[in-house]
PDB file of N, CA and C in Angstrom:
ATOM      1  N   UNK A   1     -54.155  18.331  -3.562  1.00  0.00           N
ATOM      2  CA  UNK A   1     -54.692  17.252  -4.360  1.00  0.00           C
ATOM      3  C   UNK A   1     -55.595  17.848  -5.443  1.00  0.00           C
ATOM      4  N   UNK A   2     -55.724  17.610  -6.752  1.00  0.00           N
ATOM      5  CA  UNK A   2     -56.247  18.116  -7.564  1.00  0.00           C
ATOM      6  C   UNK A   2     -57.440  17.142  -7.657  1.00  0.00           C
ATOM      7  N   UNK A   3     -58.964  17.561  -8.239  1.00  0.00           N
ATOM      8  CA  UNK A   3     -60.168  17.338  -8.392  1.00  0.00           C
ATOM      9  C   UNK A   3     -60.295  17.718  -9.360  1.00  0.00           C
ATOM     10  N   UNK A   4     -60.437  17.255 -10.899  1.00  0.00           N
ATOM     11  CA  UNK A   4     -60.863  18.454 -12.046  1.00  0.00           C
ATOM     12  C   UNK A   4     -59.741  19.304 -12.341  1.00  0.00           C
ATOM     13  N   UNK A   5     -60.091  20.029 -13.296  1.00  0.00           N
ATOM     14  CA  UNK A   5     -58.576  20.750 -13.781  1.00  0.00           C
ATOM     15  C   UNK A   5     -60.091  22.262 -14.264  1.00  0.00           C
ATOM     16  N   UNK A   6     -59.268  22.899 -14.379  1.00  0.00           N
ATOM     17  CA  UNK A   6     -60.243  24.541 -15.027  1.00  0.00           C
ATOM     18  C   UNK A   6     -58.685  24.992 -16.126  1.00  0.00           C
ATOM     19  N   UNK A   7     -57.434  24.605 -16.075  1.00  0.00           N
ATOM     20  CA  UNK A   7     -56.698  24.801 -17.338  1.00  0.00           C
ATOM     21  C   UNK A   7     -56.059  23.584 -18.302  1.00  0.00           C
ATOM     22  N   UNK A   8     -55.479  23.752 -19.244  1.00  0.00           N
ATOM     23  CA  UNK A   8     -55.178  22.515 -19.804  1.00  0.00           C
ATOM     24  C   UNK A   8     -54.033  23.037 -20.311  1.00  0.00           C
ATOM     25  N   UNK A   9     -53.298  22.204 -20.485  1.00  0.00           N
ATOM     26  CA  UNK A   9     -51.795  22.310 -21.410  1.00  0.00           C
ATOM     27  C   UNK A   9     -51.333  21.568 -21.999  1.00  0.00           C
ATOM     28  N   UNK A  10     -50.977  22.279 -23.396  1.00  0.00           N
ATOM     29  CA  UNK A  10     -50.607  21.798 -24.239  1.00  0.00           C
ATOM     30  C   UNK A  10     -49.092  21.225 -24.092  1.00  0.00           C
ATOM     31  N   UNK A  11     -49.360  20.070 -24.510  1.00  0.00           N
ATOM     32  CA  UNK A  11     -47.694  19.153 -24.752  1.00  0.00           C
ATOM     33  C   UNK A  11     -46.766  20.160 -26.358  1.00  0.00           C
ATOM     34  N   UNK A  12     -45.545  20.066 -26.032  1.00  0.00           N
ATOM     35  CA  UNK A  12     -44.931  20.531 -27.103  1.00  0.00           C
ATOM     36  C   UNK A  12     -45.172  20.032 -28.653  1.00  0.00           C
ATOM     37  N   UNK A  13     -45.567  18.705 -28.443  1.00  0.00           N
ATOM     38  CA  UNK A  13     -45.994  18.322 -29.868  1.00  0.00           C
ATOM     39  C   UNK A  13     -46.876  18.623 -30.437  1.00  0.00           C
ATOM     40  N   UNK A  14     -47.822  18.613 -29.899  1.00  0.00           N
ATOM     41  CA  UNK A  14     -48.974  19.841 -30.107  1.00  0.00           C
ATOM     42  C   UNK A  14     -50.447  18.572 -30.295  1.00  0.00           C
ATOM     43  N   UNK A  15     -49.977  17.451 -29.963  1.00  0.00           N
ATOM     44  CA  UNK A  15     -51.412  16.237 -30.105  1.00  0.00           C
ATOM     45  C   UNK A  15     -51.284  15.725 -28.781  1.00  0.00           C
ATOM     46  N   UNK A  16     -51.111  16.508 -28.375  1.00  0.00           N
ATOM     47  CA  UNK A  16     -51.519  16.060 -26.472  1.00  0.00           C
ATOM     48  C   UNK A  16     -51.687  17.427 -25.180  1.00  0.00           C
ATOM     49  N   UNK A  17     -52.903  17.187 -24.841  1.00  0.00           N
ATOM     50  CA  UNK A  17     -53.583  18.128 -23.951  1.00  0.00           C
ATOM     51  C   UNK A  17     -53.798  17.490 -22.496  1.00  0.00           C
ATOM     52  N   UNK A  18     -53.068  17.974 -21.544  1.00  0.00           N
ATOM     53  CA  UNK A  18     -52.508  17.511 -20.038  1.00  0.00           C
ATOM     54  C   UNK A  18     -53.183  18.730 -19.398  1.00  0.00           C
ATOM     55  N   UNK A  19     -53.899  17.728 -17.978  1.00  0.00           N
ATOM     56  CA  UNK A  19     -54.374  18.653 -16.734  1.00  0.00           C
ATOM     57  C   UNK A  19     -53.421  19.428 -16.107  1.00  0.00           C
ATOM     58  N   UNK A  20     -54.032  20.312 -14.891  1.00  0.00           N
ATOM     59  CA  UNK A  20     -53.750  20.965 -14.339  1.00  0.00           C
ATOM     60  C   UNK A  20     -52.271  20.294 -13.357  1.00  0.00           C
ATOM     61  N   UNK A  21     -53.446  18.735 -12.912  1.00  0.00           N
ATOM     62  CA  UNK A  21     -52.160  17.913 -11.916  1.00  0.00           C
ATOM     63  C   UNK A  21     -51.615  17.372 -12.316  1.00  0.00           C
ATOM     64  N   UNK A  22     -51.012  16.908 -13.928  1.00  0.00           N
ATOM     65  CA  UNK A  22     -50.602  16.585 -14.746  1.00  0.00           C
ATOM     66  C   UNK A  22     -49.065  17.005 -14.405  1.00  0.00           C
ATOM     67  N   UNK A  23     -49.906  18.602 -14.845  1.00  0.00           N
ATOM     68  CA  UNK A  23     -48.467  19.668 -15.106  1.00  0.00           C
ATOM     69  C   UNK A  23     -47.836  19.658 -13.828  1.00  0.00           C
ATOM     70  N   UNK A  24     -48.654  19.820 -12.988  1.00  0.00           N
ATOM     71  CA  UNK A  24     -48.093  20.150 -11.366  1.00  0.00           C
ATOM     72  C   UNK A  24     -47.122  18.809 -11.138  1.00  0.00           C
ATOM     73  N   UNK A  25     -47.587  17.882 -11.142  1.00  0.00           N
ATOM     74  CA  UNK A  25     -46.294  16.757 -10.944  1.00  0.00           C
ATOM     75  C   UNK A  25     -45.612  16.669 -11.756  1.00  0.00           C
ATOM     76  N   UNK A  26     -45.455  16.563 -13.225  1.00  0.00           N
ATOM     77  CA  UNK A  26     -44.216  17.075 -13.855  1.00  0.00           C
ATOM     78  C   UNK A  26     -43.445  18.129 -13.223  1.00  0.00           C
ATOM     79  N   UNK A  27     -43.939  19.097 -12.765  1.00  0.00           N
ATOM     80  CA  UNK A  27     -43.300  20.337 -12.039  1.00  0.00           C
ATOM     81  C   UNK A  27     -42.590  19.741 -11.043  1.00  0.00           C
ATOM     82  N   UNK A  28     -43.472  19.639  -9.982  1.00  0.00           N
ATOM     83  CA  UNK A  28     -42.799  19.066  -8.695  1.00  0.00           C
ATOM     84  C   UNK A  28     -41.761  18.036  -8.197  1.00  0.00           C
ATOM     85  N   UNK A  29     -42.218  17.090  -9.277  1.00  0.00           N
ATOM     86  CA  UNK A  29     -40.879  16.070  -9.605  1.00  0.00           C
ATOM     87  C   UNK A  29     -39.834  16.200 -10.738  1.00  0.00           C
ATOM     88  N   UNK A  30     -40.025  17.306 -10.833  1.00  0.00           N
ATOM     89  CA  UNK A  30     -39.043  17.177 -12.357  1.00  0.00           C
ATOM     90  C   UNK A  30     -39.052  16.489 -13.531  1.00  0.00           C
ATOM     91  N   UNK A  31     -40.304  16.081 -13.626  1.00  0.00           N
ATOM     92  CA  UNK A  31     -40.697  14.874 -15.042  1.00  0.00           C
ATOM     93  C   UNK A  31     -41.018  15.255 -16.122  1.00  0.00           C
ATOM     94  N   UNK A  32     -41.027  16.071 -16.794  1.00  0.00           N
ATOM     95  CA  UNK A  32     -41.446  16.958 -17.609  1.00  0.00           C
ATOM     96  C   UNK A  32     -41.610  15.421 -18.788  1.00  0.00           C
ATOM     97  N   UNK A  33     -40.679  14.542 -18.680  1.00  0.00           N
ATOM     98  CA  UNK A  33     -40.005  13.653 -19.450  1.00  0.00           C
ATOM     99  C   UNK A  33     -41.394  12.447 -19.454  1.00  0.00           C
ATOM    100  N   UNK A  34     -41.784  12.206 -18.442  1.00  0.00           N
ATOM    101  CA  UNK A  34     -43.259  11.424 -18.078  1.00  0.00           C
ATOM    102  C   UNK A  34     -43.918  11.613 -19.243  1.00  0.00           C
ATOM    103  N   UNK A  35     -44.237  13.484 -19.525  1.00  0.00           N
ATOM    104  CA  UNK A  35     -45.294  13.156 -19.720  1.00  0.00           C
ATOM    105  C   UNK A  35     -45.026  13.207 -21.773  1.00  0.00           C
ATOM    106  N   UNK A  36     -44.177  13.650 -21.710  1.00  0.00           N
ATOM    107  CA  UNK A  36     -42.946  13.087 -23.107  1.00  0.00           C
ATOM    108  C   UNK A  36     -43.401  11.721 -23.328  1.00  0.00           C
ATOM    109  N   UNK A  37     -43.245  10.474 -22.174  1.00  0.00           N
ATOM    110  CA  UNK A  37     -43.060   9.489 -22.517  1.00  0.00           C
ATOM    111  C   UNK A  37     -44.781   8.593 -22.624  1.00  0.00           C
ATOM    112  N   UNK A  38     -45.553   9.559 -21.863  1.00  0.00           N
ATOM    113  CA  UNK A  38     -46.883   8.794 -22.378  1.00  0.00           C
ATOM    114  C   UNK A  38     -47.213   9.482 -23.923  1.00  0.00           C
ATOM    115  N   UNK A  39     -46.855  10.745 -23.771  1.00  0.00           N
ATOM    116  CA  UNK A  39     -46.873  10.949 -25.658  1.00  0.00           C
ATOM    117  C   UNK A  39     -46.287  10.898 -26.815  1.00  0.00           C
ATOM    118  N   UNK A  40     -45.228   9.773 -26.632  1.00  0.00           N
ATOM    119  CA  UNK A  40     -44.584   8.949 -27.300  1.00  0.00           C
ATOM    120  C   UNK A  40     -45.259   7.684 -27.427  1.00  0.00           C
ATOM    121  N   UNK A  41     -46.285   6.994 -26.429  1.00  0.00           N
ATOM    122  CA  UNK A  41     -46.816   5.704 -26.563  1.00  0.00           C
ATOM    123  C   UNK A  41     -47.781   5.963 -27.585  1.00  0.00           C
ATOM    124  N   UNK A  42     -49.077   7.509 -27.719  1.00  0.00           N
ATOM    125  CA  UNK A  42     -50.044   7.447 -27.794  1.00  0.00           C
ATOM    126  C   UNK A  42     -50.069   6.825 -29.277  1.00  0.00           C
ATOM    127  N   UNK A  43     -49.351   7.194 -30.505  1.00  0.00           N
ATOM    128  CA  UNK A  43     -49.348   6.302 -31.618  1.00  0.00           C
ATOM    129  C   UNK A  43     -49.249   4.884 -31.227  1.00  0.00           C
ATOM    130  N   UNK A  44     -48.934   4.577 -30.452  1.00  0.00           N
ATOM    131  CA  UNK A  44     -48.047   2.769 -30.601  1.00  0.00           C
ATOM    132  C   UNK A  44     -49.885   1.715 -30.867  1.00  0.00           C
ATOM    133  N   UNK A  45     -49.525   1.273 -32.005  1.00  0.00           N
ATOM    134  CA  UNK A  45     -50.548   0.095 -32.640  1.00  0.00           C
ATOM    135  C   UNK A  45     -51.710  -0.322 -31.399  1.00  0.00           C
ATOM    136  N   UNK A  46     -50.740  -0.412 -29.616  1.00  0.00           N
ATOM    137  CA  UNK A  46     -52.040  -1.264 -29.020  1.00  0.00           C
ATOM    138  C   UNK A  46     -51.916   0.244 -28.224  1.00  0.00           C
ATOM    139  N   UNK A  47     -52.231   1.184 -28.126  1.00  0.00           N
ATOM    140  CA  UNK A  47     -52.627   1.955 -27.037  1.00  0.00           C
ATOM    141  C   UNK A  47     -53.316   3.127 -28.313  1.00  0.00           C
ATOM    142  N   UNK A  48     -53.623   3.086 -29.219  1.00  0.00           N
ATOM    143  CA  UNK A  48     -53.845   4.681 -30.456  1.00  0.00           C
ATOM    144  C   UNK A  48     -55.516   3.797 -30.550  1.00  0.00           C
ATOM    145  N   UNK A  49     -55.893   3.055 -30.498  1.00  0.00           N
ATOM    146  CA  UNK A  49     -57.593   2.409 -30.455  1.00  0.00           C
ATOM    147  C   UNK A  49     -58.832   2.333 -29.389  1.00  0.00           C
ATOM    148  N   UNK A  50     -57.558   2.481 -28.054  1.00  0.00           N
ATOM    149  CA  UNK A  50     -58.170   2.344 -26.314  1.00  0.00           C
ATOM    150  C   UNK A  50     -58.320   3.245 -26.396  1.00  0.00           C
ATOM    151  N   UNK A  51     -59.883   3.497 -26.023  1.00  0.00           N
ATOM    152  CA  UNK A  51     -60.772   4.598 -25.730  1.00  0.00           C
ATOM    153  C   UNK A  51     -60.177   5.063 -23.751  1.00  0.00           C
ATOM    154  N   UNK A  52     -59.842   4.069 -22.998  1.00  0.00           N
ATOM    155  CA  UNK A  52     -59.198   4.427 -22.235  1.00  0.00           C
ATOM    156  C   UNK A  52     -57.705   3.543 -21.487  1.00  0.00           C
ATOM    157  N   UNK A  53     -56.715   4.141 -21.276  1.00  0.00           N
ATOM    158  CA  UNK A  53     -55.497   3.663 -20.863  1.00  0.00           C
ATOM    159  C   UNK A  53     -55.110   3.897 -19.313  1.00  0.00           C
ATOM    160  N   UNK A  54     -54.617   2.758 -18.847  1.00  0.00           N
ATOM    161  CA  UNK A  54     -53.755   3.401 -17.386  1.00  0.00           C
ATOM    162  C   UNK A  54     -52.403   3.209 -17.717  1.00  0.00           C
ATOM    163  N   UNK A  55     -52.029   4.163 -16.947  1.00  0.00           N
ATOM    164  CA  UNK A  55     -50.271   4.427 -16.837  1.00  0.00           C
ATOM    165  C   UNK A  55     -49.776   4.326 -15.702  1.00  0.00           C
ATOM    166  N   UNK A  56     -48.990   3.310 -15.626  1.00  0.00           N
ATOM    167  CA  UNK A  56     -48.064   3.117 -14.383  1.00  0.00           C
ATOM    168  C   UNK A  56     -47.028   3.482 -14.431  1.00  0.00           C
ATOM    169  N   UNK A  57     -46.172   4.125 -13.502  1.00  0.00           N
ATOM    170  CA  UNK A  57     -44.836   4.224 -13.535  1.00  0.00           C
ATOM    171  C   UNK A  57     -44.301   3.796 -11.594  1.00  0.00           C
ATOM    172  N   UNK A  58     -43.592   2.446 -11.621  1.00  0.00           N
ATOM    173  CA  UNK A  58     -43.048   2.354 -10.703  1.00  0.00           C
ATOM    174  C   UNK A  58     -41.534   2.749 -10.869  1.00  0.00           C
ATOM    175  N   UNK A  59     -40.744   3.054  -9.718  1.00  0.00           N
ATOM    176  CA  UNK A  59     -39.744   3.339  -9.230  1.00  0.00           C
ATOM    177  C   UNK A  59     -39.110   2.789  -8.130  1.00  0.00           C
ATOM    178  N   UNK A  60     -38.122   1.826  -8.406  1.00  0.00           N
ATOM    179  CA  UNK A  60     -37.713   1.016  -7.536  1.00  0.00           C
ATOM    180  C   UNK A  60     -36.500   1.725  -6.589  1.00  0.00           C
ATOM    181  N   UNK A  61     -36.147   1.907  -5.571  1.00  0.00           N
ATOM    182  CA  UNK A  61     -35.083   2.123  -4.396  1.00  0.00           C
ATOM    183  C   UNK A  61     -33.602   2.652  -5.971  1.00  0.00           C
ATOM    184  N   UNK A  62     -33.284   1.783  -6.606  1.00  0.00           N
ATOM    185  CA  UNK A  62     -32.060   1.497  -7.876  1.00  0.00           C
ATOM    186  C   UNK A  62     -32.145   2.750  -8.194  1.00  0.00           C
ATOM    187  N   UNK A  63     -32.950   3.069  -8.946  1.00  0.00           N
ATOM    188  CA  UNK A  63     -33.806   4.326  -9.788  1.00  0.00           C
ATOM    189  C   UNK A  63     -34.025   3.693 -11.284  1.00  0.00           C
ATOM    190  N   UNK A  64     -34.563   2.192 -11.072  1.00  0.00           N
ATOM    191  CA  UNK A  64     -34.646   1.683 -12.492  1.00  0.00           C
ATOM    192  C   UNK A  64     -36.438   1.899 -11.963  1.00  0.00           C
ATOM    193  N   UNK A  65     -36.506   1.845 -13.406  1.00  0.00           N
ATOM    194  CA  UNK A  65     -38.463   2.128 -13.313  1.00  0.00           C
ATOM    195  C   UNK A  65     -38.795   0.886 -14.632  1.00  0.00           C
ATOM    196  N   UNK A  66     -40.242   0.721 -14.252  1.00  0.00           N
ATOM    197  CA  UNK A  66     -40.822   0.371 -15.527  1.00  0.00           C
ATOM    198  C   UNK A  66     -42.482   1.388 -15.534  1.00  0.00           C
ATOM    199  N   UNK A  67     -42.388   1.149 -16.965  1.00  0.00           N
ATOM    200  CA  UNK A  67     -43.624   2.412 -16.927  1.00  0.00           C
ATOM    201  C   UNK A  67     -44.195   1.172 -18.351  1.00  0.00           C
ATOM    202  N   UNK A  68     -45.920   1.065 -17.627  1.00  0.00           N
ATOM    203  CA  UNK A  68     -46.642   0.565 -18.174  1.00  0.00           C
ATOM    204  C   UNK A  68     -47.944   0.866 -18.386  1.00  0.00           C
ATOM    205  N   UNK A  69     -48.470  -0.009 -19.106  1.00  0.00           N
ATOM    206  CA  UNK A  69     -50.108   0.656 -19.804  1.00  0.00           C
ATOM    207  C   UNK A  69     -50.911  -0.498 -19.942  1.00  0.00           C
ATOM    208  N   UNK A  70     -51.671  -0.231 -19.189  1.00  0.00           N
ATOM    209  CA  UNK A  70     -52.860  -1.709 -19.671  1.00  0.00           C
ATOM    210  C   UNK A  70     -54.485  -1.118 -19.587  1.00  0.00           C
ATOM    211  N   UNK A  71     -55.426  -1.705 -20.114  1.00  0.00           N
ATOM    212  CA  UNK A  71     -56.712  -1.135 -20.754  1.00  0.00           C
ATOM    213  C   UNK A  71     -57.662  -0.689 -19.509  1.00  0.00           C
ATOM    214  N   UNK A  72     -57.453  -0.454 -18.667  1.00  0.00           N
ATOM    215  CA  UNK A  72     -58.245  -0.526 -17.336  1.00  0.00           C
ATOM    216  C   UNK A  72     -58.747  -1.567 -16.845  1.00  0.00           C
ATOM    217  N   UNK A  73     -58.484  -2.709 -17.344  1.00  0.00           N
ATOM    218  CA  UNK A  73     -59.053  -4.114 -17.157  1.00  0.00           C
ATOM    219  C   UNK A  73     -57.522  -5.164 -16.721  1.00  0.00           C
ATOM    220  N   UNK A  74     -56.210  -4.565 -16.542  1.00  0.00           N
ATOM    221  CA  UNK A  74     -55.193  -5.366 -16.323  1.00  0.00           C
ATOM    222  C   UNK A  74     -54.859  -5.712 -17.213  1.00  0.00           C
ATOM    223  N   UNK A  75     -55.152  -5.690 -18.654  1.00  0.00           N
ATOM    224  CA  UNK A  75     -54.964  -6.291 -19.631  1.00  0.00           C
ATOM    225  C   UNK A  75     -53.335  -5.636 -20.045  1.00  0.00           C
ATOM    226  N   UNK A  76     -52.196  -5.849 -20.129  1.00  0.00           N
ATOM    227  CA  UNK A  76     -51.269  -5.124 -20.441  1.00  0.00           C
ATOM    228  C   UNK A  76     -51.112  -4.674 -21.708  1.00  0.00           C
ATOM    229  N   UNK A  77     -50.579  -3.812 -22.217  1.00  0.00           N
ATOM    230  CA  UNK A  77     -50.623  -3.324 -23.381  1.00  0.00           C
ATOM    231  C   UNK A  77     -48.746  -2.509 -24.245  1.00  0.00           C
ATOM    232  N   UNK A  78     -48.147  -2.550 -23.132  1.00  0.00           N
ATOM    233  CA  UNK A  78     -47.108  -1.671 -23.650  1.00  0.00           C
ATOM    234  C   UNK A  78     -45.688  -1.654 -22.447  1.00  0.00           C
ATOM    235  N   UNK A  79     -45.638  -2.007 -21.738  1.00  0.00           N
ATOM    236  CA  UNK A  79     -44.589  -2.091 -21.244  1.00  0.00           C
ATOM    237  C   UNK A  79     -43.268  -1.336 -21.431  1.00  0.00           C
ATOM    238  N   UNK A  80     -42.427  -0.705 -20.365  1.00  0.00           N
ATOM    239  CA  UNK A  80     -41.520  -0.037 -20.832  1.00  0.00           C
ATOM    240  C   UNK A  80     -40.427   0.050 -20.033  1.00  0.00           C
ATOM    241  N   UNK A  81     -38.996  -0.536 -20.157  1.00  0.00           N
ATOM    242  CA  UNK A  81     -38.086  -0.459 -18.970  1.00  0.00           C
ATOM    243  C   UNK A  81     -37.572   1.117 -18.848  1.00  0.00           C
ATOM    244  N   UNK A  82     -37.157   1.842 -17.865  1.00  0.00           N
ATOM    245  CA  UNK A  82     -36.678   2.641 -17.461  1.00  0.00           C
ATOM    246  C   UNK A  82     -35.027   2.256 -17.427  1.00  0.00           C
ATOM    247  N   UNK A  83     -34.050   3.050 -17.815  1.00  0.00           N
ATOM    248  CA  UNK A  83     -32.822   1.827 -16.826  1.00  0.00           C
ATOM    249  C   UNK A  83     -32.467   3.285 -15.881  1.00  0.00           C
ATOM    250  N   UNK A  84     -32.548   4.428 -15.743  1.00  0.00           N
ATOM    251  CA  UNK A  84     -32.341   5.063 -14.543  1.00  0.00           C
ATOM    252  C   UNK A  84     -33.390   6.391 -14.941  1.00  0.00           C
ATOM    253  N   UNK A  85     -33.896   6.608 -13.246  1.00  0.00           N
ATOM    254  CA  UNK A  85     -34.364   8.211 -13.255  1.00  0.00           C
ATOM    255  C   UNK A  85     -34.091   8.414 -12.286  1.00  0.00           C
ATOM    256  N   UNK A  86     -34.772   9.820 -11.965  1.00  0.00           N
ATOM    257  CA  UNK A  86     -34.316  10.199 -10.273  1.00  0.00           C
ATOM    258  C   UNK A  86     -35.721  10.676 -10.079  1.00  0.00           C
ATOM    259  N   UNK A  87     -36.785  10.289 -10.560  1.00  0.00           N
ATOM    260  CA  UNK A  87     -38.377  10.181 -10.186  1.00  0.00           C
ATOM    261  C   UNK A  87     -38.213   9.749  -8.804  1.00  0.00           C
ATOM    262  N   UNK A  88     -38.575  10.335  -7.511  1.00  0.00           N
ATOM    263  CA  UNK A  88     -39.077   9.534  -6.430  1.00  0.00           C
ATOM    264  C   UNK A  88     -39.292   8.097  -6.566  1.00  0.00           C
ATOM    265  N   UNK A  89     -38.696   7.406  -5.482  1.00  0.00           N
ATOM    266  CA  UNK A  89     -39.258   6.439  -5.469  1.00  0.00           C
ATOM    267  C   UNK A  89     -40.429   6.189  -4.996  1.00  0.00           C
ATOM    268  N   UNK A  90     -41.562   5.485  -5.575  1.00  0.00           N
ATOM    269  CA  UNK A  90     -43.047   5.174  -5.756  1.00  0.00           C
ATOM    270  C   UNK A  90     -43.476   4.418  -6.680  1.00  0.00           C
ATOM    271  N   UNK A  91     -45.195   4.729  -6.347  1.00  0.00           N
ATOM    272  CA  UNK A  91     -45.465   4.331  -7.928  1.00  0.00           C
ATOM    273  C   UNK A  91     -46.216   5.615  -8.550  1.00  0.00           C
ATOM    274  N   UNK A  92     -46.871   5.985  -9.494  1.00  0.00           N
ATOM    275  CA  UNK A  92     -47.762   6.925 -10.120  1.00  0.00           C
ATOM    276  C   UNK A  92     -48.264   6.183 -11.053  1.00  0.00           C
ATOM    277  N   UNK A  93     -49.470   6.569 -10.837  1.00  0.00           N
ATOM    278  CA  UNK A  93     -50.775   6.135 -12.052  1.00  0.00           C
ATOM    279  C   UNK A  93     -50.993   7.545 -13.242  1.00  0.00           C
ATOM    280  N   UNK A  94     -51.015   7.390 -14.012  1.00  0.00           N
ATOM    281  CA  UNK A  94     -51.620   8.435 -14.837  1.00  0.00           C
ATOM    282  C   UNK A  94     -52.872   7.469 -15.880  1.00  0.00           C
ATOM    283  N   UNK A  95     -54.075   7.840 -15.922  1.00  0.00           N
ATOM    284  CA  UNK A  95     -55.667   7.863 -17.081  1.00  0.00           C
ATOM    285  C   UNK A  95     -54.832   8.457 -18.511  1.00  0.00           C
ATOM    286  N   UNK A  96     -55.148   7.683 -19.716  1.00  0.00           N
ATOM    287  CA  UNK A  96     -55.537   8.525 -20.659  1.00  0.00           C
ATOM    288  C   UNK A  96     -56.337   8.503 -20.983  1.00  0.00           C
ATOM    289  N   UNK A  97     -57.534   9.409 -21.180  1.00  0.00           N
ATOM    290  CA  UNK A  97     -58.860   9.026 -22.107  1.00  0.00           C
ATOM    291  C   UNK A  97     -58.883  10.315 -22.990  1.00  0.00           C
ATOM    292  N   UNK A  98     -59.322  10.072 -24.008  1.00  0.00           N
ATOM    293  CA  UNK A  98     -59.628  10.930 -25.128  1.00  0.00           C
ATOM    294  C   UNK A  98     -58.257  11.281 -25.553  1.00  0.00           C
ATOM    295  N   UNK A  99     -57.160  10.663 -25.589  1.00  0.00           N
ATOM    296  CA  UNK A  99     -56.156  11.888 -25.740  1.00  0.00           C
ATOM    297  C   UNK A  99     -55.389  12.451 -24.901  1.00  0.00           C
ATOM    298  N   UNK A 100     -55.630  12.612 -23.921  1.00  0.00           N
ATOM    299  CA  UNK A 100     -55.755  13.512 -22.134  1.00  0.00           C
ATOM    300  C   UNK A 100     -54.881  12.914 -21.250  1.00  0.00           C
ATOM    301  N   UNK A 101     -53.880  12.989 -20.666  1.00  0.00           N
ATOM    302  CA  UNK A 101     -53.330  12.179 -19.527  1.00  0.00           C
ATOM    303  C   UNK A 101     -54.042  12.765 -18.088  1.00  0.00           C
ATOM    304  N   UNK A 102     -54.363  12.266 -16.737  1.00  0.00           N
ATOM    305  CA  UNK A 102     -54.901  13.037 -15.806  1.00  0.00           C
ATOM    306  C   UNK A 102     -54.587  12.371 -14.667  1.00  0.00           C
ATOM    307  N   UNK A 103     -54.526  12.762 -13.732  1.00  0.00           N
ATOM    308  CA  UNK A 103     -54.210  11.709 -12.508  1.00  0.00           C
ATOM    309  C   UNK A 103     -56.003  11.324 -11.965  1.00  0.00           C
ATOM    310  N   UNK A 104     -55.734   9.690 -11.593  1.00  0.00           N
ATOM    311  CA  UNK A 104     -56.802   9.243 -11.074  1.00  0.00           C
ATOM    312  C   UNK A 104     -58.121  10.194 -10.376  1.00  0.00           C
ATOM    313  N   UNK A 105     -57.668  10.948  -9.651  1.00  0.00           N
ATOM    314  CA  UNK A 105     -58.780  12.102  -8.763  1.00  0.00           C
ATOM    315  C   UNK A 105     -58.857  12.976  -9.542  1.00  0.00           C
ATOM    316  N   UNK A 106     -58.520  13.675 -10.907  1.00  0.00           N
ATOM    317  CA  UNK A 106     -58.904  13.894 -11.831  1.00  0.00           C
ATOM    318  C   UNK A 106     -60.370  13.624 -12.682  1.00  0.00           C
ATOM    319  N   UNK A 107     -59.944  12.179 -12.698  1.00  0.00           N
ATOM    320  CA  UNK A 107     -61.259  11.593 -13.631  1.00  0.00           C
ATOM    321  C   UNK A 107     -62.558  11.810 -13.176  1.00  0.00           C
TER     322      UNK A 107
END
């Protein structure tokens, strides 16, 4: 379980900086694409102003997902259908603040 991060990594685009457990579950699950897809939102009109974001990604039994974002207050903000992955089925939270994606025990 990660607490804090001591490295950071850079996303290929080069305007997004991801923790330690960030990377590690991209790794472990094969998502590399996750974290692609929260830095594809970070421009979008309602998530580029929130000083902080949550990220959901459920995964239903199907392997259809929806991956969403709302202000830390439930407030939704961005919504996103999946129509297949092979992400575990679950859910995962990912924080953005500053820029940063991190998992909850992170923050």
């Amino acid at each position: 379980m990660h607490t804090g991060t001591t490295r950071w990594f850079l996303h290929w685009s080069g305007h997004l900086v991801y923790t330690e457990g960030v990377q590690y579950l991209a790794e472990q699950a094969g998502a590399y694409w996750l974290i692609d897809l929260v830095a594809s939102w970070c421009p979008h009109e309602k998530i580029r102003d929130e000083d902080f974001v949550v990220r959901k990604l459920t995964v239903d039994a199907n392997h259809t997902a929806i991956a969403a974002a709302d202000d830390g207050n439930e407030n939704a903000l961005f919504p996103q259908t999946i129509e297949f992955t092979d992400f575990p089925p679950n859910e995962v939270t990912l924080y953005l603040t500053e820029g940063t994606p991190l998992l909850p025990n992170e923050y």
